[in-house]
C-alpha atoms as a PDB file:
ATOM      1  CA  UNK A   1       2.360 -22.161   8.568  1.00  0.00           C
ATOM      2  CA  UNK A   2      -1.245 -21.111   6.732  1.00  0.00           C
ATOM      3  CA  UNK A   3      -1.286 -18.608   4.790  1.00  0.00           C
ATOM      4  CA  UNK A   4      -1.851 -15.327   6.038  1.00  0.00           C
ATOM      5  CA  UNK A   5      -4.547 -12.733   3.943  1.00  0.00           C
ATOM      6  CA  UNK A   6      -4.814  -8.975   4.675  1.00  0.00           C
ATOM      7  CA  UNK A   7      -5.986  -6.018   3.151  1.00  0.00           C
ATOM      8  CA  UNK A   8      -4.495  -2.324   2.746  1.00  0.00           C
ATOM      9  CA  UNK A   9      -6.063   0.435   1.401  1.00  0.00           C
ATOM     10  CA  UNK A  10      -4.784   4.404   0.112  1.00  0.00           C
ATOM     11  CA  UNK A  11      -7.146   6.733  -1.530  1.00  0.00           C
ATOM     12  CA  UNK A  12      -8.838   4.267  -4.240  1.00  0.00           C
ATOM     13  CA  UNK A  13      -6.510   1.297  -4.545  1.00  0.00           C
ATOM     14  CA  UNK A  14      -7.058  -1.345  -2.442  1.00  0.00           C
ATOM     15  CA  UNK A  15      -4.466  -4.726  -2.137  1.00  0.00           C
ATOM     16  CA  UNK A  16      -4.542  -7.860  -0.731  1.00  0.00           C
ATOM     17  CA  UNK A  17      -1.840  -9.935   0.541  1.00  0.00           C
ATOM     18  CA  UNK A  18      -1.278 -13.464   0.840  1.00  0.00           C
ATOM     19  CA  UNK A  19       1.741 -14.242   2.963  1.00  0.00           C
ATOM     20  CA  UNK A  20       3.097 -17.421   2.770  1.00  0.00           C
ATOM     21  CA  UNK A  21       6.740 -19.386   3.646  1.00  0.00           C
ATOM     22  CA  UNK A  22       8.928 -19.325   0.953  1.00  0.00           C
ATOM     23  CA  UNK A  23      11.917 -17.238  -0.074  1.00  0.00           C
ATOM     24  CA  UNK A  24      11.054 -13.517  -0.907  1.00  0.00           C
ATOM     25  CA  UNK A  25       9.542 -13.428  -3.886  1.00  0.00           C
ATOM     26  CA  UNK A  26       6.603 -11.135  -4.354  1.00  0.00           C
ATOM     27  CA  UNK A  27       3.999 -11.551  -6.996  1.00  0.00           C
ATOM     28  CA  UNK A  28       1.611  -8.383  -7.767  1.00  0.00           C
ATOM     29  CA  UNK A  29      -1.035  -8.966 -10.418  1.00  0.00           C
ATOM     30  CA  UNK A  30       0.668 -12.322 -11.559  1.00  0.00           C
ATOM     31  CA  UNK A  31       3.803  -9.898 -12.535  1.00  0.00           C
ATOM     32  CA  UNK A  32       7.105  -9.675 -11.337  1.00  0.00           C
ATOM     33  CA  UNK A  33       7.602  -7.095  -8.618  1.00  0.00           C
ATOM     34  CA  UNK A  34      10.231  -5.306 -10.558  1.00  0.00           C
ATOM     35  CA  UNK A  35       8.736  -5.575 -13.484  1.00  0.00           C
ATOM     36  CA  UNK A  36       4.336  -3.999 -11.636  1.00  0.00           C
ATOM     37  CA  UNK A  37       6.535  -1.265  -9.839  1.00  0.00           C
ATOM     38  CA  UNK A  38       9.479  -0.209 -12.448  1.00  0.00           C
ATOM     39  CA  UNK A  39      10.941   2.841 -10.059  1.00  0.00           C
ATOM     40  CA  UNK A  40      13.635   1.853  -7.089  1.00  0.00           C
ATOM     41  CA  UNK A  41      11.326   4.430  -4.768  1.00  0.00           C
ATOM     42  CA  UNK A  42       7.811   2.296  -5.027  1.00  0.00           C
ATOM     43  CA  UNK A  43      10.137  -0.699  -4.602  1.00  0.00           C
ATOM     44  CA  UNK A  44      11.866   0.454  -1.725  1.00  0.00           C
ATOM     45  CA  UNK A  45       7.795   1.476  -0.144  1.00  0.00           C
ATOM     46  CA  UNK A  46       6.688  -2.483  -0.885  1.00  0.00           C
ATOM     47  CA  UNK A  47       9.687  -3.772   0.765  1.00  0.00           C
ATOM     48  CA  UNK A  48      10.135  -1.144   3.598  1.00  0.00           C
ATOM     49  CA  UNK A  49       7.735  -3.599   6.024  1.00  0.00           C
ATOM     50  CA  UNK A  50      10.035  -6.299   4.944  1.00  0.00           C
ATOM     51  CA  UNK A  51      13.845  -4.872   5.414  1.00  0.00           C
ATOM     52  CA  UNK A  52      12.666  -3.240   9.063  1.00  0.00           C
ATOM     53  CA  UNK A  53      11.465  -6.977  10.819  1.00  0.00           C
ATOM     54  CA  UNK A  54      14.141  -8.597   8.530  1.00  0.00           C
ATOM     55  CA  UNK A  55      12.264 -10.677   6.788  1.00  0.00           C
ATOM     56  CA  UNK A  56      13.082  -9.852   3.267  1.00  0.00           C
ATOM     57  CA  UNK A  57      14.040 -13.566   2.301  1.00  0.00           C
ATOM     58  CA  UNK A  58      11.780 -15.384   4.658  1.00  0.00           C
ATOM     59  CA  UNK A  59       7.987 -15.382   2.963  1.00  0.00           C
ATOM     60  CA  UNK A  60       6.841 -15.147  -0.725  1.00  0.00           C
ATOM     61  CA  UNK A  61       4.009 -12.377  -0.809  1.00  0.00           C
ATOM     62  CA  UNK A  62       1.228 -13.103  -3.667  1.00  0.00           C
ATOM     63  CA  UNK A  63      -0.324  -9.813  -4.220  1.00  0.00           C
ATOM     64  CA  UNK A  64      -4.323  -8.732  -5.504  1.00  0.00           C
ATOM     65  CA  UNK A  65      -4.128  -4.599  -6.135  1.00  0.00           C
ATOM     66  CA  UNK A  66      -6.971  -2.448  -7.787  1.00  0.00           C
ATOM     67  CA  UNK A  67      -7.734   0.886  -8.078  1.00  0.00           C
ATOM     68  CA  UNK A  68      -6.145   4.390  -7.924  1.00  0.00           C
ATOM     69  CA  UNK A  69      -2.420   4.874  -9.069  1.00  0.00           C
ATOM     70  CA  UNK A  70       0.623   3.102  -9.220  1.00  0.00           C
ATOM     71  CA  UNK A  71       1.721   5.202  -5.906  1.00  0.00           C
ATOM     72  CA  UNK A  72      -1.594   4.262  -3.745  1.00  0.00           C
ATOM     73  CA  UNK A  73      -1.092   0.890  -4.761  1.00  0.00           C
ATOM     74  CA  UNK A  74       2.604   0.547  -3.560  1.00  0.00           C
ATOM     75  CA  UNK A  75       1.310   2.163  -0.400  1.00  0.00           C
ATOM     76  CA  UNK A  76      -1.116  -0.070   0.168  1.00  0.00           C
ATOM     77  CA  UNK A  77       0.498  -2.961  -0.358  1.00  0.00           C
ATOM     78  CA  UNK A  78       2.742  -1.633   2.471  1.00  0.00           C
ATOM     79  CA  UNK A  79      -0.218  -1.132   4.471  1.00  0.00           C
ATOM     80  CA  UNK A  80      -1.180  -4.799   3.949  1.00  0.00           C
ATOM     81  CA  UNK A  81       2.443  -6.193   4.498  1.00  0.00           C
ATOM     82  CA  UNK A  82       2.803  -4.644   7.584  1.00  0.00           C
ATOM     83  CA  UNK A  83      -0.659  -6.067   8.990  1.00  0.00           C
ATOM     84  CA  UNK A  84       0.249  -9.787   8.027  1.00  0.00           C
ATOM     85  CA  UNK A  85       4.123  -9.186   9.757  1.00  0.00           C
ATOM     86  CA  UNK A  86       1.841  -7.777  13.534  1.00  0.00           C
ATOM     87  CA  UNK A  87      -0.377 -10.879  12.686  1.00  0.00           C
ATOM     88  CA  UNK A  88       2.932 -13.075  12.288  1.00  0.00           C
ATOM     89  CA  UNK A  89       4.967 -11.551  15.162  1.00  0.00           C
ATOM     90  CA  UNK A  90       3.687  -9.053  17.452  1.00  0.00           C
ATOM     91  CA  UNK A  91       6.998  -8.098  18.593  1.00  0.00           C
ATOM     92  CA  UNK A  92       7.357  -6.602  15.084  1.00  0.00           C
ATOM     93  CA  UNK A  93       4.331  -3.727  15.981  1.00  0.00           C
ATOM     94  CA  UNK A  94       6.597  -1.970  17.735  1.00  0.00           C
ATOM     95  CA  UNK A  95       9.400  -1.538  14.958  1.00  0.00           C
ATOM     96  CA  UNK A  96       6.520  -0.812  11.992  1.00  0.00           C
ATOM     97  CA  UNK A  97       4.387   1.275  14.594  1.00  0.00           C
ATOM     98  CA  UNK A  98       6.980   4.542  15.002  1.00  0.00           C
ATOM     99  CA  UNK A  99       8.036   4.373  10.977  1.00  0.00           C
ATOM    100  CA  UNK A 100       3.928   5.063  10.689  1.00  0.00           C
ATOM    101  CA  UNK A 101       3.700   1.745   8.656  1.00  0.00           C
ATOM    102  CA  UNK A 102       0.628   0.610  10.463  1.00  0.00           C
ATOM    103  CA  UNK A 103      -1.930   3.805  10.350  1.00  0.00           C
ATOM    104  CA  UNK A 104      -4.622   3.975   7.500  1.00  0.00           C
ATOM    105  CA  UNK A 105      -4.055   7.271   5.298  1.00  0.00           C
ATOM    106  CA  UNK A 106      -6.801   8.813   5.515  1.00  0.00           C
ATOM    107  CA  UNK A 107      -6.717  11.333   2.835  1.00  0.00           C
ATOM    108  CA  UNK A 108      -8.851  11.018  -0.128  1.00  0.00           C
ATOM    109  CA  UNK A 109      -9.777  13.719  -2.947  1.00  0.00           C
ATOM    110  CA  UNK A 110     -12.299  16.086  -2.129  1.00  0.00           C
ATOM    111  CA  UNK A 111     -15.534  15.745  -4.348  1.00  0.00           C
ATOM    112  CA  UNK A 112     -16.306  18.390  -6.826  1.00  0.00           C
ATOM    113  CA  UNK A 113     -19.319  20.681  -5.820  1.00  0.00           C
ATOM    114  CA  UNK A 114     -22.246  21.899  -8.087  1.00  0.00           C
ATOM    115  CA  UNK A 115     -21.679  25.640  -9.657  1.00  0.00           C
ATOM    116  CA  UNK A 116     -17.699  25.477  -9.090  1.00  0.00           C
ATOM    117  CA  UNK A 117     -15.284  24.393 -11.454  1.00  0.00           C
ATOM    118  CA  UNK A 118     -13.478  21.557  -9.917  1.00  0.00           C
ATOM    119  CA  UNK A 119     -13.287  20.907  -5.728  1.00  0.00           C
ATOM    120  CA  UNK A 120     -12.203  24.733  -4.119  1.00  0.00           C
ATOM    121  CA  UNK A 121     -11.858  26.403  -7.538  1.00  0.00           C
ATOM    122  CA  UNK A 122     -14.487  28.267  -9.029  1.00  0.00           C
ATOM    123  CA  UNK A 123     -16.125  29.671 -12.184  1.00  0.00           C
ATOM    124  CA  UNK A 124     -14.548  33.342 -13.207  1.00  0.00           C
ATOM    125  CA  UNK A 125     -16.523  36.166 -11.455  1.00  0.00           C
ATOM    126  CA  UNK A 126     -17.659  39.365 -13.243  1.00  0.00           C
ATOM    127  CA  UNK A 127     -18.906  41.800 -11.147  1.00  0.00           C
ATOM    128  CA  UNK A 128     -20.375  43.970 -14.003  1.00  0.00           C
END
């Protein structure tokens, strides 16, 4: 098997994935999983691809991720893990597809505009 290379992106952090035959261990940034993502809830999010086609133990996963926060990066990593498992097997689209593994968020922050304080807030009005 080659290896397989796909990209996921949230907000500002994008990853990318290189999904090979080996037996589970996942590499992000040249660090440890455990050790990029310290909390059991952005661990559970990288693996959640993983645990639903069963294939926890069956691949290494050698991960690239810039940008945005620690969250959007765990999400996108999911993103990108569940592309390379519909490119692997597409029998496993239709387990990721209802758990809404496979859609692109699409929700970014809204740009600041001129005269306003920040995005919707605004300066203190005095009418007098």
């Amino acid at each position: 098997m080659e290896v397989i290379h796909k990209i996921g992106r949230r907000k500002t952090a994008v990853a990318r994935v290189y999904l090979s035959e080996g037996n589970g261990k996942i590499t992000v940034n040249k660090k440890e999983m455990n050790t990029y993502f310290p909390t059991g809830t952005l661990q559970y999010k990288v693996m959640q691809p993983l645990v639903l086609t069963e294939n926890a133990e069956n691949f290494d996963i050698k991960v690239n991720v810039y940008g945005g926060g620690i969250t959007g990066q765990a999400e996108a990593i999911r993103l990108a893990i569940s592309r390379a498992m519909c490119e692997l097997n597409e029998e496993n689209r239709g387990v990721l597809k209802p758990e809404g593994l496979l859609t692109r968020d699409p929700r970014m922050v809204e740009r600041k505009k001129f005269g306003q304080k920040k995005a919707r807030k605004k300066f203190q009005f005095s009418k007098r």
